[in-house]
Protein backbone atom coordinates (compact mmCIF):
# COMPACT_ATOMS: atom_id res chain seq x y z
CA UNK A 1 29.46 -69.99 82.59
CA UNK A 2 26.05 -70.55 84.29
CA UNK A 3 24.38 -68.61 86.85
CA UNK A 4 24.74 -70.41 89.62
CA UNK A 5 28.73 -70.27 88.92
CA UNK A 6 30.55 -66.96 90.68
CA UNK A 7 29.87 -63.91 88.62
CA UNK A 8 32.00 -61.16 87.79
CA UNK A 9 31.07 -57.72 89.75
CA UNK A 10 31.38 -54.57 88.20
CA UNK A 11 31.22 -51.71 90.46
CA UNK A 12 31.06 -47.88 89.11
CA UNK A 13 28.88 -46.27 86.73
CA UNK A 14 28.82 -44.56 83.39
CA UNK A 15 29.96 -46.06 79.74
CA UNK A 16 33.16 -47.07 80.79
CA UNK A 17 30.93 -49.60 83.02
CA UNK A 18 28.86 -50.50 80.56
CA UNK A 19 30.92 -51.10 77.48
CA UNK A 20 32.44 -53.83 80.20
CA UNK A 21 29.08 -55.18 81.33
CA UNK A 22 28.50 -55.60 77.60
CA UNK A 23 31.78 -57.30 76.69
CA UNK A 24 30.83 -59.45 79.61
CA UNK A 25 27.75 -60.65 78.50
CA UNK A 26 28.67 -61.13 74.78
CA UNK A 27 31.34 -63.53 76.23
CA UNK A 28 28.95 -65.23 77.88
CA UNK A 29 29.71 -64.57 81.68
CA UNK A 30 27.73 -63.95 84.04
CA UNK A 31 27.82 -60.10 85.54
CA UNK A 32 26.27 -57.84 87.86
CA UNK A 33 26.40 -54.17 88.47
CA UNK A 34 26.76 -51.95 92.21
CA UNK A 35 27.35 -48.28 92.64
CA UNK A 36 30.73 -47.93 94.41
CA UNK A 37 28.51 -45.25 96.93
CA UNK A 38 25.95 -48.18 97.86
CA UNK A 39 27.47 -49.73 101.12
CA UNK A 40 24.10 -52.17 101.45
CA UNK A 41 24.44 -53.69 97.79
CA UNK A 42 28.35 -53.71 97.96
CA UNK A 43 27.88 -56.12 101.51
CA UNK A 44 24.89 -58.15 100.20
CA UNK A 45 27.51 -59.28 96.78
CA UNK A 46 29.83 -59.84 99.13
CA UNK A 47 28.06 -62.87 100.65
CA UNK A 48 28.72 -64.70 97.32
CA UNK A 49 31.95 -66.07 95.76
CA UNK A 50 32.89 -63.47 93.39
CA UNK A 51 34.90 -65.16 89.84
CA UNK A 52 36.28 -61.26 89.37
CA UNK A 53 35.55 -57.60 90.57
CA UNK A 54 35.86 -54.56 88.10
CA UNK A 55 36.18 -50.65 89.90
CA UNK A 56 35.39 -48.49 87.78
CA UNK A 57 36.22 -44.74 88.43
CA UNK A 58 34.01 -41.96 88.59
CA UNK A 59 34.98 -39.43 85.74
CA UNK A 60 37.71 -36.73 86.30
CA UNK A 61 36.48 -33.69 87.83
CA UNK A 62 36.77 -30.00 86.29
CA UNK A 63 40.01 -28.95 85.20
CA UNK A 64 41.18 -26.80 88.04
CA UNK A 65 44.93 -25.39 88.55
CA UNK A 66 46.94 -26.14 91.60
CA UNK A 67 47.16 -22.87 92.88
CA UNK A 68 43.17 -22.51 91.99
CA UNK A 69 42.38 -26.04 94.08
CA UNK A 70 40.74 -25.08 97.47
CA UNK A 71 39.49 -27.37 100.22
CA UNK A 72 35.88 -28.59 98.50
CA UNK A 73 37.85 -29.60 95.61
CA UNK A 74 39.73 -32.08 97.62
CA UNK A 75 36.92 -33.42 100.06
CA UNK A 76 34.93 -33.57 96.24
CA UNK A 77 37.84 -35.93 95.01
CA UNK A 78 38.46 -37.63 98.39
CA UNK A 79 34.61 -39.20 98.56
CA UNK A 80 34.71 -41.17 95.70
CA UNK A 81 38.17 -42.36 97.28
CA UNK A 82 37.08 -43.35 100.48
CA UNK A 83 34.27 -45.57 98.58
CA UNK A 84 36.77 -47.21 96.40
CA UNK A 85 38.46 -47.98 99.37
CA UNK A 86 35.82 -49.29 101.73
CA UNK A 87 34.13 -51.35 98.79
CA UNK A 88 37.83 -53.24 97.86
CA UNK A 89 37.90 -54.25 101.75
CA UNK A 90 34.40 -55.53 101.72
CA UNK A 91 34.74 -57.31 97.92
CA UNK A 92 38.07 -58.19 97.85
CA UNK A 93 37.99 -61.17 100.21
CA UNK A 94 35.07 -62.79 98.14
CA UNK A 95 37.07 -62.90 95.50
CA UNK A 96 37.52 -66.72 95.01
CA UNK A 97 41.37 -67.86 94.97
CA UNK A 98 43.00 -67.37 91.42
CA UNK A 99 40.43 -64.66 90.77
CA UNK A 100 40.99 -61.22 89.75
CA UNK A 101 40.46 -57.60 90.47
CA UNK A 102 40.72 -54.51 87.86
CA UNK A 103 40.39 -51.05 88.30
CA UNK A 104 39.94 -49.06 85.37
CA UNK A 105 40.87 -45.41 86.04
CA UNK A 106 42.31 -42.75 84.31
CA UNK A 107 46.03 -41.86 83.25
CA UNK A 108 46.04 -38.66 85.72
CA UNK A 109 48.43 -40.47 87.99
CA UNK A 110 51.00 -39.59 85.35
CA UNK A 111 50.45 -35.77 86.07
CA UNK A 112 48.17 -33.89 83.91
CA UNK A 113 47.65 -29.83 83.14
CA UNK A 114 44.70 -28.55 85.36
CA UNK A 115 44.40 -31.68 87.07
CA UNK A 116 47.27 -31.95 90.46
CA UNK A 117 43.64 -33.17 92.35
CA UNK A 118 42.85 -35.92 90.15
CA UNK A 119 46.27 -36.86 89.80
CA UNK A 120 46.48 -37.46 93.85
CA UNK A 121 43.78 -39.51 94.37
CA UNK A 122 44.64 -41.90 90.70
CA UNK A 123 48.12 -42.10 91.75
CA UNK A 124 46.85 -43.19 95.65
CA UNK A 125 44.68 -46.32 93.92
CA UNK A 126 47.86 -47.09 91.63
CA UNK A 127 49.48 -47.58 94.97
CA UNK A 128 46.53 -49.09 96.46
CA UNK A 129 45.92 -51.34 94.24
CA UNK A 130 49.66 -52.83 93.59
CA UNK A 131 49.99 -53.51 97.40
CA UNK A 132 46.24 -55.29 97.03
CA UNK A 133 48.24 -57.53 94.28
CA UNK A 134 51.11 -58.05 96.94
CA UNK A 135 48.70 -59.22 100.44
CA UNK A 136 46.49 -61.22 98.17
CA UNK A 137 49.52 -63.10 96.11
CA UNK A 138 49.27 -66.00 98.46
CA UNK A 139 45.82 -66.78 97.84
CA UNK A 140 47.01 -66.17 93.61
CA UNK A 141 44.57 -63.34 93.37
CA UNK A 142 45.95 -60.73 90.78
CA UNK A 143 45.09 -57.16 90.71
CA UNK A 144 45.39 -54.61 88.05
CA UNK A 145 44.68 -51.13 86.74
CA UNK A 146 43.75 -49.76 83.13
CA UNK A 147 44.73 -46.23 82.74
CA UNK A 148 42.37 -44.43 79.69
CA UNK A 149 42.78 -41.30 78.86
CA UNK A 150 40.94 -38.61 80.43
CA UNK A 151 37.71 -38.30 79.31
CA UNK A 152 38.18 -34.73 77.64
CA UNK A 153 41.16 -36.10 75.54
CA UNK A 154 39.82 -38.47 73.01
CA UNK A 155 41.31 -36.39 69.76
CA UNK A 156 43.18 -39.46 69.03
CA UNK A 157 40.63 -42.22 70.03
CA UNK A 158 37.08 -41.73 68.74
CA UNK A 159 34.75 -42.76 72.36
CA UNK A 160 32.90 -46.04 70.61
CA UNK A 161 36.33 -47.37 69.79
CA UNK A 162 38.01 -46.19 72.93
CA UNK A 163 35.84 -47.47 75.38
CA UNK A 164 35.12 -51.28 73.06
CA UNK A 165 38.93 -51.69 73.66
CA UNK A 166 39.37 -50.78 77.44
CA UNK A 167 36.65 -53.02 77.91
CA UNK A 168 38.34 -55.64 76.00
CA UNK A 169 41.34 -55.49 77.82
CA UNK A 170 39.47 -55.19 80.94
CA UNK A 171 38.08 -58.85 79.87
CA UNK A 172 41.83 -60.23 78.83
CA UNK A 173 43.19 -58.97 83.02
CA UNK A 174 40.26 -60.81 84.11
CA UNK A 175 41.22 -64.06 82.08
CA UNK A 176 42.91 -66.76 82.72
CA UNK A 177 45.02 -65.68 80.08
CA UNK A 178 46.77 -62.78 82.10
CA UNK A 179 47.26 -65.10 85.02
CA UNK A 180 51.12 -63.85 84.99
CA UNK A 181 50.23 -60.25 85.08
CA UNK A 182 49.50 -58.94 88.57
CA UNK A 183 49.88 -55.71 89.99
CA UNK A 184 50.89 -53.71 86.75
CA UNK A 185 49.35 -50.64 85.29
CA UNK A 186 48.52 -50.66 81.78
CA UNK A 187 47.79 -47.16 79.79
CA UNK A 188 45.04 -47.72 77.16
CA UNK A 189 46.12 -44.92 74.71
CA UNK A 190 46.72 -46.64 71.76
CA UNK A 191 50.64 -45.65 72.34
CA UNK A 192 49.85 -41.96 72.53
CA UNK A 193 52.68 -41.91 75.41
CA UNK A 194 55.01 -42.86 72.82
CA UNK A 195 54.97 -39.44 71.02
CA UNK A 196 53.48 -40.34 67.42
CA UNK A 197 52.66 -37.12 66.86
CA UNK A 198 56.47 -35.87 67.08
CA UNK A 199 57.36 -38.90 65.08
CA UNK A 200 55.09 -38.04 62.25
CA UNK A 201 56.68 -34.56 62.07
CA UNK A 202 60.26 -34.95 62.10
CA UNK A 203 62.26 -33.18 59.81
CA UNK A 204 63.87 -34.89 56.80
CA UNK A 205 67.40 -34.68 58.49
CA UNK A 206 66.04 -36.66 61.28
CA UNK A 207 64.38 -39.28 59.05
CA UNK A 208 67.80 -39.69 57.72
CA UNK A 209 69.19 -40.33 61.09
């Protein structure tokens, strides 16, 4: 790809971000980098044909229980909503025909201990995003989302590896390849949802079975 070609946008910050923008560049595609919260740099991209558009999320806040979650928690989680939300209207359109969008978020959509906030506002982009995939199908724009794991969960995962394969994925949504996946949610846990844990430990008359 050249630079005069559309490039791929990531928007967000933090390592998540830039384990893509890396995976970007080492395949050899052009890339550029906005903060989700900067409404001037999100418009001026948007004058350009975009080939693909990453959101990243911000990381999960504090652990907090439900009955513990007051008012500032939820205009604290809400902000980095409305930006996610504003920014897809504005970038979404430049998005040239057959492109692609991904967001990569976390897996606290699927309900998490100490985290009903976070869970909210990642289960409101799951839904965001999948009817994005459905008013954009005519123009054969797909739209995605990587679940990780939350960032204070990575006994399983060490980071380095963790993050080198969400961004790899990230890459493969935003290929050609996946042109027949649109509007799915992936979880990038290495098939931690699968229990391996429990299947490790059964007990010998459960082997048997």
């Amino acid at each position: 790809m050249t630079p005069d070609q559309p490039q791929i946008i990531v928007a967000g910050e933090g390592p998540v971000a830039l384990a893509i923008l890396q995976a970007l560049a080492a395949s050899g595609q052009v890339s550029a980098q906005i903060s989700l919260a900067d409404p001037e740099a999100v418009a001026q991209v948007a004058q350009s044909p975009l080939a693909g558009l990453v959101v990243v999320a911000p990381p999960p806040q504090a652990r907090a229980d439900f009955l513990q979650i007051d008012d500032a928690d939820l205009e604290a989680g809400l902000g980095p909503f409305l930006d996610l939300f504003d920014a897809l209207g504005v970038l979404s359109p430049a998005v040239i025909d057959g492109g692609a969008v991904v967001y990569v978020g976390h897996r606290g959509h699927l309900g998490t201990w100490g985290g009903t906030h976070e869970a909210a506002f990642s289960g409101a982009v799951a839904g965001l995003m999948r009817a994005l995939a459905l008013e954009t199908m005519g123009r054969g724009l797909r739209a995605n989302v990587v679940a990780t794991d939350l960032a204070d969960d990575q006994s399983r995962i060490p980071p380095e590896i963790h993050l080198a394969q969400v961004a790899d994925l990230t890459l493969f949504l935003l290929s050609p390849a996946a042109g027949a996946v649109s509007g799915e949610l992936f979880l990038a846990n290495r098939g931690a949802s699968l229990r391996p844990r429990e299947a490790r430990n059964r007990t010998p008359k459960e082997v048997a079975q």
